[in-house]
N, C-alpha and C. Protein backbone atom coordinates (compact mmCIF):
# COMPACT_ATOMS: atom_id res chain seq x y z
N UNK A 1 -1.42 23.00 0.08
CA UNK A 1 -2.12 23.44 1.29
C UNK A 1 -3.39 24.17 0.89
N UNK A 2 -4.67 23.52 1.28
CA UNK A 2 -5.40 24.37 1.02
C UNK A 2 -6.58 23.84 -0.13
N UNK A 3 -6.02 23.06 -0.50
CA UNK A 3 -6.20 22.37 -1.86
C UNK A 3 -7.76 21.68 -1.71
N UNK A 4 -7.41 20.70 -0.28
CA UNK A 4 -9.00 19.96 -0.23
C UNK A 4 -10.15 21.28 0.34
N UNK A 5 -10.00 22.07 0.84
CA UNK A 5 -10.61 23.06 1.13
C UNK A 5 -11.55 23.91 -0.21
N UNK A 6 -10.20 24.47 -0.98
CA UNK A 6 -10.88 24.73 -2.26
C UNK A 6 -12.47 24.04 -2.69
N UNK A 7 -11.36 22.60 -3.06
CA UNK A 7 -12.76 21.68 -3.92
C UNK A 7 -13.78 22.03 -3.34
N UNK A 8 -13.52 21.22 -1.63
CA UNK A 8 -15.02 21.03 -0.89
C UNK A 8 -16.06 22.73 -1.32
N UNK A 9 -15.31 23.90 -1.47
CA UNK A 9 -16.17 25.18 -1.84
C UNK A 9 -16.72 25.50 -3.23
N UNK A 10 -15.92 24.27 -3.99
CA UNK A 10 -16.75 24.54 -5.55
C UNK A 10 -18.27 23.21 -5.20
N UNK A 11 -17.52 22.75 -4.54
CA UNK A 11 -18.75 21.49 -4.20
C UNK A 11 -19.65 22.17 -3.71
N UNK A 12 -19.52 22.60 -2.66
CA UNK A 12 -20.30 23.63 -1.79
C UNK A 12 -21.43 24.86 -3.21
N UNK A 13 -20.25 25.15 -3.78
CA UNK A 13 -21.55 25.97 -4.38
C UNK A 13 -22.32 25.04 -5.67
N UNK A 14 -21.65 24.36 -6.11
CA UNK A 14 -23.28 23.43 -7.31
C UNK A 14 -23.56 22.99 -6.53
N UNK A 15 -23.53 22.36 -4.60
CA UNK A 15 -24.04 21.39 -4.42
C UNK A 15 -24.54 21.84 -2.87
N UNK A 16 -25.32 22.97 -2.59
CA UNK A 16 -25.38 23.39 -0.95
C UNK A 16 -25.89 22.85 -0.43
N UNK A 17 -26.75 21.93 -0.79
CA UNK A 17 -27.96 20.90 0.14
C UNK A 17 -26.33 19.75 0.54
N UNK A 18 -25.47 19.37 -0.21
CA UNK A 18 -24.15 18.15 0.23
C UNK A 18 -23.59 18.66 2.20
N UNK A 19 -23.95 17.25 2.21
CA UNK A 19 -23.21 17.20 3.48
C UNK A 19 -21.75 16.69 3.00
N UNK A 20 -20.64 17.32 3.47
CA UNK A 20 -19.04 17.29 2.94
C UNK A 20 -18.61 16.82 4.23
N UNK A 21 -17.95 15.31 3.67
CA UNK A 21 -16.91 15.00 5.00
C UNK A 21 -16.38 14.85 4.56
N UNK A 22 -14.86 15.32 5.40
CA UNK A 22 -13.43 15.65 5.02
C UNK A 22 -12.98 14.70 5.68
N UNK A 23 -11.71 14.06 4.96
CA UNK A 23 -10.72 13.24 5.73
C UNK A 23 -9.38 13.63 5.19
N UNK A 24 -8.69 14.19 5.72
CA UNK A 24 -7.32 14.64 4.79
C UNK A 24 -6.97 13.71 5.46
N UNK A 25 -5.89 13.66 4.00
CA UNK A 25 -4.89 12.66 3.97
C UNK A 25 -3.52 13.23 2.99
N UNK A 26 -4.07 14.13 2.91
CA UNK A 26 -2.39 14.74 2.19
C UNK A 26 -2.00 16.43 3.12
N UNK A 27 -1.02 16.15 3.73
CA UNK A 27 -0.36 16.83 4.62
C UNK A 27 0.07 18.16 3.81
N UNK A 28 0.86 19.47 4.77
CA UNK A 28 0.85 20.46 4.57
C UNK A 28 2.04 20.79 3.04
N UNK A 29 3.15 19.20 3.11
CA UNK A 29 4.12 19.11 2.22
C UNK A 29 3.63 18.52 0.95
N UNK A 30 2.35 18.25 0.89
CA UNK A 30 1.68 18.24 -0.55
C UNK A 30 1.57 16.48 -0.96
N UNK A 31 2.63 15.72 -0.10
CA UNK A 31 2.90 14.46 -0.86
C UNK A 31 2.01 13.33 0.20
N UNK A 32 0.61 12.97 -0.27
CA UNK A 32 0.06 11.67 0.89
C UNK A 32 0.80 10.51 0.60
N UNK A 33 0.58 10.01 2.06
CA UNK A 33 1.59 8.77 2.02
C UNK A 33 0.65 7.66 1.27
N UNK A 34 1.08 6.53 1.24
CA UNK A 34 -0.10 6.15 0.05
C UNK A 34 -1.00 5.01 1.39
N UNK A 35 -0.60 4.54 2.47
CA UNK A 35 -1.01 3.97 3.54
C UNK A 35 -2.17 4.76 3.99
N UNK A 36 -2.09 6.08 3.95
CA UNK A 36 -3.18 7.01 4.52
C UNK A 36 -4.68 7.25 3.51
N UNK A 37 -4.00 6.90 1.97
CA UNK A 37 -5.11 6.96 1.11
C UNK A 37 -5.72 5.48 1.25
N UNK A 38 -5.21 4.62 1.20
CA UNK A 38 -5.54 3.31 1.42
C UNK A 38 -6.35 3.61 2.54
N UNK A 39 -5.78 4.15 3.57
CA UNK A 39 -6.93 3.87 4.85
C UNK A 39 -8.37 4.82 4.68
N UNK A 40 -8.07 5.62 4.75
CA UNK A 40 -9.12 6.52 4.22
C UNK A 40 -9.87 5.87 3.02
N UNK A 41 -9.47 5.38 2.27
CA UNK A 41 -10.59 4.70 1.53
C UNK A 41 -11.29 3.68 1.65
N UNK A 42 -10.36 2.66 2.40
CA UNK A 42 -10.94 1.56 3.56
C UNK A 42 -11.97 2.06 4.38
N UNK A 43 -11.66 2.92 4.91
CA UNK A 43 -13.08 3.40 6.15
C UNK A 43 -13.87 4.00 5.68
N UNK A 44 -14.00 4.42 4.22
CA UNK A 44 -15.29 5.18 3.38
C UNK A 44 -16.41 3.74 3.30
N UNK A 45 -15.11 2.40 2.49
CA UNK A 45 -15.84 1.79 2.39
C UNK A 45 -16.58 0.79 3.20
N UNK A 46 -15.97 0.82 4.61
CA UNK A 46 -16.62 0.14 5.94
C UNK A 46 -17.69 0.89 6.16
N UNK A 47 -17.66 2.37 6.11
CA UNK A 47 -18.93 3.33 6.28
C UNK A 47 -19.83 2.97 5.71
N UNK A 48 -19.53 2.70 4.31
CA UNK A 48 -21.12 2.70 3.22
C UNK A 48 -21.51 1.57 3.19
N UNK A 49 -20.83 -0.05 3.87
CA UNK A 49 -21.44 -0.97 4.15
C UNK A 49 -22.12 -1.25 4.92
N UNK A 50 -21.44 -0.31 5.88
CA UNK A 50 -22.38 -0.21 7.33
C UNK A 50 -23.88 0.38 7.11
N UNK A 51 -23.42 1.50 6.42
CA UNK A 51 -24.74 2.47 5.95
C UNK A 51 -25.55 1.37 5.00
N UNK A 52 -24.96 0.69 4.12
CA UNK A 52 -26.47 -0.02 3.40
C UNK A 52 -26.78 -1.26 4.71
N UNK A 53 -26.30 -1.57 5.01
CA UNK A 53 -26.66 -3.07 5.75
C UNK A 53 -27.35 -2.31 7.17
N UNK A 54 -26.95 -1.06 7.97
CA UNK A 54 -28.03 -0.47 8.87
C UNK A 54 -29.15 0.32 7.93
N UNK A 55 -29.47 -0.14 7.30
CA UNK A 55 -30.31 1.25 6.14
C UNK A 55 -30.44 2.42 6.75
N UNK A 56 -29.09 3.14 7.10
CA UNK A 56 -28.83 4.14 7.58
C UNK A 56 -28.95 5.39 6.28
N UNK A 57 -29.63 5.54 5.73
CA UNK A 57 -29.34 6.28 4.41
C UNK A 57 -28.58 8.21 4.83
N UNK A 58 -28.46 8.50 6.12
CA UNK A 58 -27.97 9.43 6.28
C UNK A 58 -26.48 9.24 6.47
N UNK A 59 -25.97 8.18 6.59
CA UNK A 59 -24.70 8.29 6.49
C UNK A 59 -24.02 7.33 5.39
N UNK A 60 -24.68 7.34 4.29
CA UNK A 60 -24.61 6.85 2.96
C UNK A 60 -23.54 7.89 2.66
N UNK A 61 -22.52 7.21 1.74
CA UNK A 61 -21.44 8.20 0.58
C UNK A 61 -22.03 8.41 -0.38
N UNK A 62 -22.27 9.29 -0.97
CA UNK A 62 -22.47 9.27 -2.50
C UNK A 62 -21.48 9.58 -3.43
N UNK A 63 -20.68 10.12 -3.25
CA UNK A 63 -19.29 10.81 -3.98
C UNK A 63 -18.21 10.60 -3.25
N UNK A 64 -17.18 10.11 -3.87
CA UNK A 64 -15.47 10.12 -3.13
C UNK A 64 -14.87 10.86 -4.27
N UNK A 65 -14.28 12.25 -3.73
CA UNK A 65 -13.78 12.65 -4.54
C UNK A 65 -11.82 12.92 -4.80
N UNK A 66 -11.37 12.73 -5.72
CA UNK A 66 -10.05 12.51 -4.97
C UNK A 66 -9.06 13.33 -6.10
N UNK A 67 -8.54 14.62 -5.69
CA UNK A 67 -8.29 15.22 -6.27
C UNK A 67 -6.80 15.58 -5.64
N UNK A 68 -5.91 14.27 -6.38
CA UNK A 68 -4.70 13.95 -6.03
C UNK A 68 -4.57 12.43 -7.08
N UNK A 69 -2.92 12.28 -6.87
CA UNK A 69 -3.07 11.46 -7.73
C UNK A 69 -1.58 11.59 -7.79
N UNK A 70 -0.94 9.94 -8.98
CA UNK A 70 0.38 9.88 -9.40
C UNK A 70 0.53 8.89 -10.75
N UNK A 71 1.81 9.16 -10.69
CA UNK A 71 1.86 8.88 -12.17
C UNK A 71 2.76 7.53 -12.17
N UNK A 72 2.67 6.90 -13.08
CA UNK A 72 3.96 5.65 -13.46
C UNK A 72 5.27 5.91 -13.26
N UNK A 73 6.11 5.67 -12.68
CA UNK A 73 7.72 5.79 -13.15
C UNK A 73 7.97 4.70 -14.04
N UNK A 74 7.78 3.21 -14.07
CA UNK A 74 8.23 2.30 -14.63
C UNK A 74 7.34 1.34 -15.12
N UNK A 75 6.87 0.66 -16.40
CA UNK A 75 6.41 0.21 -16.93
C UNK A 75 5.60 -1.00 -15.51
N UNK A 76 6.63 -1.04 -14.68
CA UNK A 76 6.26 -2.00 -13.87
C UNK A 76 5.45 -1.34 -12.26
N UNK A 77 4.92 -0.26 -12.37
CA UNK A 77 4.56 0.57 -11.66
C UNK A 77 3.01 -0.08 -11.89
N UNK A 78 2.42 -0.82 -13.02
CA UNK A 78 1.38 -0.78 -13.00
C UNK A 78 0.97 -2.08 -11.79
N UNK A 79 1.64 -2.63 -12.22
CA UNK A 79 1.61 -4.10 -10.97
C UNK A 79 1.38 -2.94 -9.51
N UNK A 80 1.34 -2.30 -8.99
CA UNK A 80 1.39 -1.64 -7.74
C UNK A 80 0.17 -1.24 -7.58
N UNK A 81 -0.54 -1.28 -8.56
CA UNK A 81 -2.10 -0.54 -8.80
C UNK A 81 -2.90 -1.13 -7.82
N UNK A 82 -3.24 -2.18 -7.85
CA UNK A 82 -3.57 -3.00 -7.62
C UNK A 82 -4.54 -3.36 -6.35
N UNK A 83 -3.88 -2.48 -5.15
CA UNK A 83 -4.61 -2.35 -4.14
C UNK A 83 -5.45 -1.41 -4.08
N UNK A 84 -4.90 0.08 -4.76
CA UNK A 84 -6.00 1.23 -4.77
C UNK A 84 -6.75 1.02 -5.91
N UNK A 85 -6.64 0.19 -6.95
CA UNK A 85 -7.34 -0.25 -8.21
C UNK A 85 -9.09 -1.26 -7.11
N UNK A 86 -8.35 -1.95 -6.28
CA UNK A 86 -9.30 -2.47 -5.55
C UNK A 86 -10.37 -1.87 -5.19
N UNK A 87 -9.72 -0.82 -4.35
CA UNK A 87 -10.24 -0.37 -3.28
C UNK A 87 -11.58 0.40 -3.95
N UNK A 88 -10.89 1.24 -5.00
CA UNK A 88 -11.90 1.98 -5.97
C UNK A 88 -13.29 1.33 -6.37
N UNK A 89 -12.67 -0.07 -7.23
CA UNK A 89 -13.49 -0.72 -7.32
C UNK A 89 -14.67 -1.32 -6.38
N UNK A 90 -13.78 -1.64 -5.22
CA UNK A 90 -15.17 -2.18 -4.14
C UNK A 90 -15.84 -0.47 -3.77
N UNK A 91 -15.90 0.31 -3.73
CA UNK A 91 -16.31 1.74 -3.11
C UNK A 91 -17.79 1.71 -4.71
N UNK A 92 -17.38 1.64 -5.57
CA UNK A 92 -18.04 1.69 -6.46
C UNK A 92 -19.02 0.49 -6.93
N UNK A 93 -18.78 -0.90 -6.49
CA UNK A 93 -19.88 -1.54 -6.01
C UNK A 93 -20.98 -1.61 -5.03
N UNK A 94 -20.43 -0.73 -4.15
CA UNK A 94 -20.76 -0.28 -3.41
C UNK A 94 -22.08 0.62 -3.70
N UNK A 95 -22.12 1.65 -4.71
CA UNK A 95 -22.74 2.49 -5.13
C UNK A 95 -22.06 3.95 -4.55
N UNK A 96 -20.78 3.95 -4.80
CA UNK A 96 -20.29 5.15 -4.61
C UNK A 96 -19.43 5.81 -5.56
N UNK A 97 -20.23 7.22 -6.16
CA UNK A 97 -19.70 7.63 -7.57
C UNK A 97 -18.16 7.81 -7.09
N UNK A 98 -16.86 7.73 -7.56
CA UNK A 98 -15.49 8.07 -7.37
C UNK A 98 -15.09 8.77 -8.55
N UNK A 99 -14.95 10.28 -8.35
CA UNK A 99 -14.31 11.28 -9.19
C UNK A 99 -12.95 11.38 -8.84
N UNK A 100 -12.01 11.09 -10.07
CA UNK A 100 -10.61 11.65 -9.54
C UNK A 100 -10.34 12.75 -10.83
N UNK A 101 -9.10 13.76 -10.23
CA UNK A 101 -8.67 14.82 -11.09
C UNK A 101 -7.65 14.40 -11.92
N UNK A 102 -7.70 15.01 -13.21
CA UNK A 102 -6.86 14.66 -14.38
C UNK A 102 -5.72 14.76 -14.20
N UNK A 103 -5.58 15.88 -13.39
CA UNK A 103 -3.88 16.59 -13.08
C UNK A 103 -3.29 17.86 -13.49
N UNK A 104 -2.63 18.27 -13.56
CA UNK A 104 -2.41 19.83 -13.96
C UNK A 104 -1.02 20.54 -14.11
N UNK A 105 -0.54 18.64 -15.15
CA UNK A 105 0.82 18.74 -15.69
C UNK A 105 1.01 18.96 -17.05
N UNK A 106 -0.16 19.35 -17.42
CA UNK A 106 -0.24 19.30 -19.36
C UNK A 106 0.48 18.23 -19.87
N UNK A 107 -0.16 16.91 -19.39
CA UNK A 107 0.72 15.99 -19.91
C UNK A 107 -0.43 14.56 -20.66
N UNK A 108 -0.07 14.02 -21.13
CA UNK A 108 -1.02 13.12 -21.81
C UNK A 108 -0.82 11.94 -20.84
N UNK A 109 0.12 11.75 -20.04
CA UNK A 109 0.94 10.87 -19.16
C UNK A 109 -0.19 10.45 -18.48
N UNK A 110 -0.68 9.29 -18.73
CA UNK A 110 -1.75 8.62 -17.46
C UNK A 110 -1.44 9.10 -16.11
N UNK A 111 -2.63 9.95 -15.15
CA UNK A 111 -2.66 10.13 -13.85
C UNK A 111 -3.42 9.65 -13.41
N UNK A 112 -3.49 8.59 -12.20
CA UNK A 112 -3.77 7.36 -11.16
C UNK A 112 -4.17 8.03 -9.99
N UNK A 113 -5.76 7.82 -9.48
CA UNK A 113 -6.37 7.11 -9.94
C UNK A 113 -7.30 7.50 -11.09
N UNK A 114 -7.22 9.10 -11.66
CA UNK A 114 -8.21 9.45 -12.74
C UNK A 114 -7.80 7.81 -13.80
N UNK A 115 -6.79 7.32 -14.22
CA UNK A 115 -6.36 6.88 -15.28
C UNK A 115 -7.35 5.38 -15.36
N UNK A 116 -7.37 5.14 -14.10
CA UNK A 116 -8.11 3.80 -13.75
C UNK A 116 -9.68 3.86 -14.36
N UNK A 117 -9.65 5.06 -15.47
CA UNK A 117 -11.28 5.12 -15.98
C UNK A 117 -10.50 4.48 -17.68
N UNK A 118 -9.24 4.62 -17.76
CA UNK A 118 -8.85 3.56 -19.32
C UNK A 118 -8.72 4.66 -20.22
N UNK A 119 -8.36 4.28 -21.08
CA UNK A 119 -8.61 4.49 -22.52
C UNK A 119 -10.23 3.61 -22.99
N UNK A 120 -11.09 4.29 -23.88
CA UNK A 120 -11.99 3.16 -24.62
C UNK A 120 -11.74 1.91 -25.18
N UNK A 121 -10.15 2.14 -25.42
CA UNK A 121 -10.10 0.74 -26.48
C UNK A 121 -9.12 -0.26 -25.61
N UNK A 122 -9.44 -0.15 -24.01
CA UNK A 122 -8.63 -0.66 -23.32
C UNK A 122 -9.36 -2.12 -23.07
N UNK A 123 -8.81 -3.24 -23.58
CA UNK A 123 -9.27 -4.65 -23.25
C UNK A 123 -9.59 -5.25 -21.55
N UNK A 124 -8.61 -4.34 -20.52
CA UNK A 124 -8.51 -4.40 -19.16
C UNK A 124 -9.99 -3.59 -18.37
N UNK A 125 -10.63 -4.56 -17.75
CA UNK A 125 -11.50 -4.09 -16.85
C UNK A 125 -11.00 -2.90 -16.14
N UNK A 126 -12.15 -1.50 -16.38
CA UNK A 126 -11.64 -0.52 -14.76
C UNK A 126 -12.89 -0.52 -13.98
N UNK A 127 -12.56 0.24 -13.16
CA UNK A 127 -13.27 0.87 -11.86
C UNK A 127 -14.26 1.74 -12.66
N UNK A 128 -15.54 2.09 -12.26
CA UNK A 128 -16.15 3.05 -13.37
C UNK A 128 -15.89 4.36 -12.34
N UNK A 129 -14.52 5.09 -12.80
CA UNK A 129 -14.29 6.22 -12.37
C UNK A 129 -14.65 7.36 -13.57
N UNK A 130 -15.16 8.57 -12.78
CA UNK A 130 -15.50 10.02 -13.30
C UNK A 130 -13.37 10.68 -13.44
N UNK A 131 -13.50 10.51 -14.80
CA UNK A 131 -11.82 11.17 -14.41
C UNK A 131 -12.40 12.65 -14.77
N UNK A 132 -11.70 13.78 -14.41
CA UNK A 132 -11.87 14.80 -14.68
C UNK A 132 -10.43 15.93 -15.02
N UNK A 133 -10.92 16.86 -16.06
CA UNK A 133 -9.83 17.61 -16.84
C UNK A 133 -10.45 18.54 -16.30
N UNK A 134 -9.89 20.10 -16.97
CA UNK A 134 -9.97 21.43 -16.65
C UNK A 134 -10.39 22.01 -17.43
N UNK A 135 -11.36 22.79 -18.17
CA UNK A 135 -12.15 23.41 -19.23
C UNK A 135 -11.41 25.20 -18.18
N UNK A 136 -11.32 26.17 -19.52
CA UNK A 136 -10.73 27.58 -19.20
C UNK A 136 -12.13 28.16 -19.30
N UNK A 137 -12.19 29.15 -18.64
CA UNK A 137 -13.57 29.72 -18.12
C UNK A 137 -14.72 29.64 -19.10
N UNK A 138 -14.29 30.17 -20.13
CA UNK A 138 -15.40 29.88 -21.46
C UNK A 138 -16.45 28.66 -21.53
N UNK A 139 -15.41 28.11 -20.90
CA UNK A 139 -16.08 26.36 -21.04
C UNK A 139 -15.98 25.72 -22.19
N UNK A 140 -15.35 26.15 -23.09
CA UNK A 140 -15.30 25.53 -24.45
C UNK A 140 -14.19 24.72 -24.62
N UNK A 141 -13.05 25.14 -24.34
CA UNK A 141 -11.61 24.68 -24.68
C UNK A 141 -11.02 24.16 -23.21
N UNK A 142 -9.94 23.26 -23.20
CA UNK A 142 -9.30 22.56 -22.52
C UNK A 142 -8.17 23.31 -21.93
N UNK A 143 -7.99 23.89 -20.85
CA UNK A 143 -7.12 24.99 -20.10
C UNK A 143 -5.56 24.14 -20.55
N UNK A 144 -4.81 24.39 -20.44
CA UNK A 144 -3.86 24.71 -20.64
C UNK A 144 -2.85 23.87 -19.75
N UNK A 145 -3.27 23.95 -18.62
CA UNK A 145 -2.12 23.06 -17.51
C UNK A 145 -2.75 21.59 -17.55
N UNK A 146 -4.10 21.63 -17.98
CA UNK A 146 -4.90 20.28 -17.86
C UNK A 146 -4.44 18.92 -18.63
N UNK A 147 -4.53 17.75 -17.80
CA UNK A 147 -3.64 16.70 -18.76
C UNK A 147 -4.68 16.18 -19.70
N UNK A 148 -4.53 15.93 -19.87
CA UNK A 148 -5.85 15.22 -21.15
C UNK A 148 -5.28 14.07 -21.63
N UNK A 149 -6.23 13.30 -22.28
CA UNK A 149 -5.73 12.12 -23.10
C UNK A 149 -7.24 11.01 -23.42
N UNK A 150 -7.41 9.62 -23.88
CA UNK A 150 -8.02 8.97 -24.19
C UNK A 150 -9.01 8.98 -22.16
N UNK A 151 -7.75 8.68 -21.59
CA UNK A 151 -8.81 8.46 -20.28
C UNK A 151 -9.15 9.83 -19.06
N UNK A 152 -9.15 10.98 -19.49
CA UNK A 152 -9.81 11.65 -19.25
C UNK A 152 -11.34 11.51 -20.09
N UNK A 153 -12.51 11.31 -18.82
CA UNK A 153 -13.76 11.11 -19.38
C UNK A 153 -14.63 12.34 -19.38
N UNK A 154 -14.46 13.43 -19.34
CA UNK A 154 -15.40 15.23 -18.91
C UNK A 154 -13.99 15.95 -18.69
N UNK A 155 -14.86 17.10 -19.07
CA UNK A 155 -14.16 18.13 -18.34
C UNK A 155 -14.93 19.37 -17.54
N UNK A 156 -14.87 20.13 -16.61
CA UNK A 156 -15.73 21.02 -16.20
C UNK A 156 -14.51 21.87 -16.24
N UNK A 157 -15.33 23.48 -15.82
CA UNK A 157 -14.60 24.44 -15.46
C UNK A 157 -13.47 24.68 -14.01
N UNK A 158 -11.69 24.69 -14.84
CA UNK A 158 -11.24 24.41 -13.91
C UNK A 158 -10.16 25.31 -13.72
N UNK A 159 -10.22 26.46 -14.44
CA UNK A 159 -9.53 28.23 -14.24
C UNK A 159 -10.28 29.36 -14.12
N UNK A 160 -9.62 29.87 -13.54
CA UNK A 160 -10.16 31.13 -13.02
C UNK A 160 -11.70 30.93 -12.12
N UNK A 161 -11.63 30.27 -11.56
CA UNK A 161 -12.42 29.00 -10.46
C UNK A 161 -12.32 30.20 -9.12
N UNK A 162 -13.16 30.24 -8.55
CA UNK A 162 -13.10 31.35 -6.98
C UNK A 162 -13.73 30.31 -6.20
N UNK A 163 -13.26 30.02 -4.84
CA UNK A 163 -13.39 29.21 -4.46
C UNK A 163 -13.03 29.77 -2.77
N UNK A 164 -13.21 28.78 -1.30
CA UNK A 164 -12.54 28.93 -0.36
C UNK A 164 -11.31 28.52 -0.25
N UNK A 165 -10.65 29.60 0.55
CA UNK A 165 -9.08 29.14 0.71
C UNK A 165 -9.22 29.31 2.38
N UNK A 166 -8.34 28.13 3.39
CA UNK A 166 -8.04 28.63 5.06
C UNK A 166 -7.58 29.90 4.92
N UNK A 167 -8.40 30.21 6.33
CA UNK A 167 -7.99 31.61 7.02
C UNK A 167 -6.53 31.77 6.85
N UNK A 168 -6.08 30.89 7.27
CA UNK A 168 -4.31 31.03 7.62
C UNK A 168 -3.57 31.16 6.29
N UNK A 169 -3.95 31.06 4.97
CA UNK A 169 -3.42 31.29 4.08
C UNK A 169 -3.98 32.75 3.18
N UNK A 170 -2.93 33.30 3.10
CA UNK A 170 -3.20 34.77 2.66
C UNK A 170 -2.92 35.04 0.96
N UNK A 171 -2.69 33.89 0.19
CA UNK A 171 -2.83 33.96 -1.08
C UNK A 171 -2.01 35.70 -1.60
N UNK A 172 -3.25 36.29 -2.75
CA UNK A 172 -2.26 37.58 -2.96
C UNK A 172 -2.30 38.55 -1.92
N UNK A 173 -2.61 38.22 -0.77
CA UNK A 173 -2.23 39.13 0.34
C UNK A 173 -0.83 39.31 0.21
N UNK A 174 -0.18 38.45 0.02
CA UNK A 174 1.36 37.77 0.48
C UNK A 174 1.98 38.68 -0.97
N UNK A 175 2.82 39.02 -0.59
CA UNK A 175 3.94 40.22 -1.62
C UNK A 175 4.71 39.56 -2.51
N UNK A 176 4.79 39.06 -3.33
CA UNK A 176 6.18 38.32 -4.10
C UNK A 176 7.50 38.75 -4.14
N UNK A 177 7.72 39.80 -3.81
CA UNK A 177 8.86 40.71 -3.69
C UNK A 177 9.31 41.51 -2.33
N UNK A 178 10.26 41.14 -1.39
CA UNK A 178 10.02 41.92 -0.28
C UNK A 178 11.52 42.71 -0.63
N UNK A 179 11.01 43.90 -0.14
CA UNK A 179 12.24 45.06 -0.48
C UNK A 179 12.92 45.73 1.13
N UNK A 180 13.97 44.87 1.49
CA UNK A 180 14.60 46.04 2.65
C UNK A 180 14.69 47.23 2.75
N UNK A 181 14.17 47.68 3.29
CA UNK A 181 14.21 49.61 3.09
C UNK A 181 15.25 50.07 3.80
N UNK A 182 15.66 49.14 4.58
CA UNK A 182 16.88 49.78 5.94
C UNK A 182 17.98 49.80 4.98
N UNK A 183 18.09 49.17 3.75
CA UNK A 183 19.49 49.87 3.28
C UNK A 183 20.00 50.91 2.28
């Protein structure tokens, strides 16, 4: 909860001239259905066709950023790719940069769609996706929860990050410990 909000405020500050449109698609229980990312990426890319073919250049995409993601269960998980492997791909013929996040399982474990940027020595065509890892404030070293591997392609600063959070969420407002006094 809270999560697409964040980004859009680190975006917001390297990027204040960005016009940010939001489309959530991952609900308050954390898990998007995968029909809703599909659609939402479908109508980015009806938008930016529309936008080049009206040479509408104000409602051009330049960035899809997608900072969510999943992982393989079964060797045969990759066959499933397939449609959001698409979708990526046409968005990016398109001329629309697509950043996805590495993940923030400390795991080397390919995360989808960052993963869809490969390994280098991968013989399989990808999508030319921006995958992205987590650099610890210094900026030097690779934080700690961040997954890394051959197809993470950058990393920026991605701890100790200040950012917007909704009103309705009170972060360390909120007590970790509540103590009954009545007894």
């Amino acid at each position: 909860s809270g999560h697409g909000t964040f980004v859009a405020g680190i975006v917001r500050q390297h990027c204040p001239e960005a016009d940010i449109l939001v489309i959530p698609v991952v609900p308050m229980a954390g898990a998007a259905a995968e029909k809703d990312v599909h659609d939402a990426l479908a109508l980015l890319a009806t938008r930016q066709l529309d936008a080049l073919t009206t040479k509408a250049p104000k409602n051009l995409v330049d960035v899809v950023n997608l900072s969510m993601g999943y992982y393989h269960e079964s060797p045969d998980d990759v066959l499933q790719d397939a449609p959001l492997r698409l979708l990526v791909q046409h968005l990016t013929d398109l001329g629309v940069a697509v950043v996805a996040a590495a993940g923030n399982a400390a795991t080397s474990a390919e995360f989808y769609p960052a993963a869809f940027a490969g390994a280098p020595d991968k013989a399989v065509p990808v999508p030319p996706v921006v995958s992205v890892g987590a650099l610890n404030p210094g900026g030097e070293t690779v934080a700690l929860f961040s997954n890394s591997g051959a197809w993470v392609r950058t990393h920026r600063l991605g701890a100790s990050v200040v950012s917007t959070v909704p009103t309705t969420m009170r972060g360390s407002f909120n007590a970790s410990v509540f103590v009954n006094r009545d007894d």
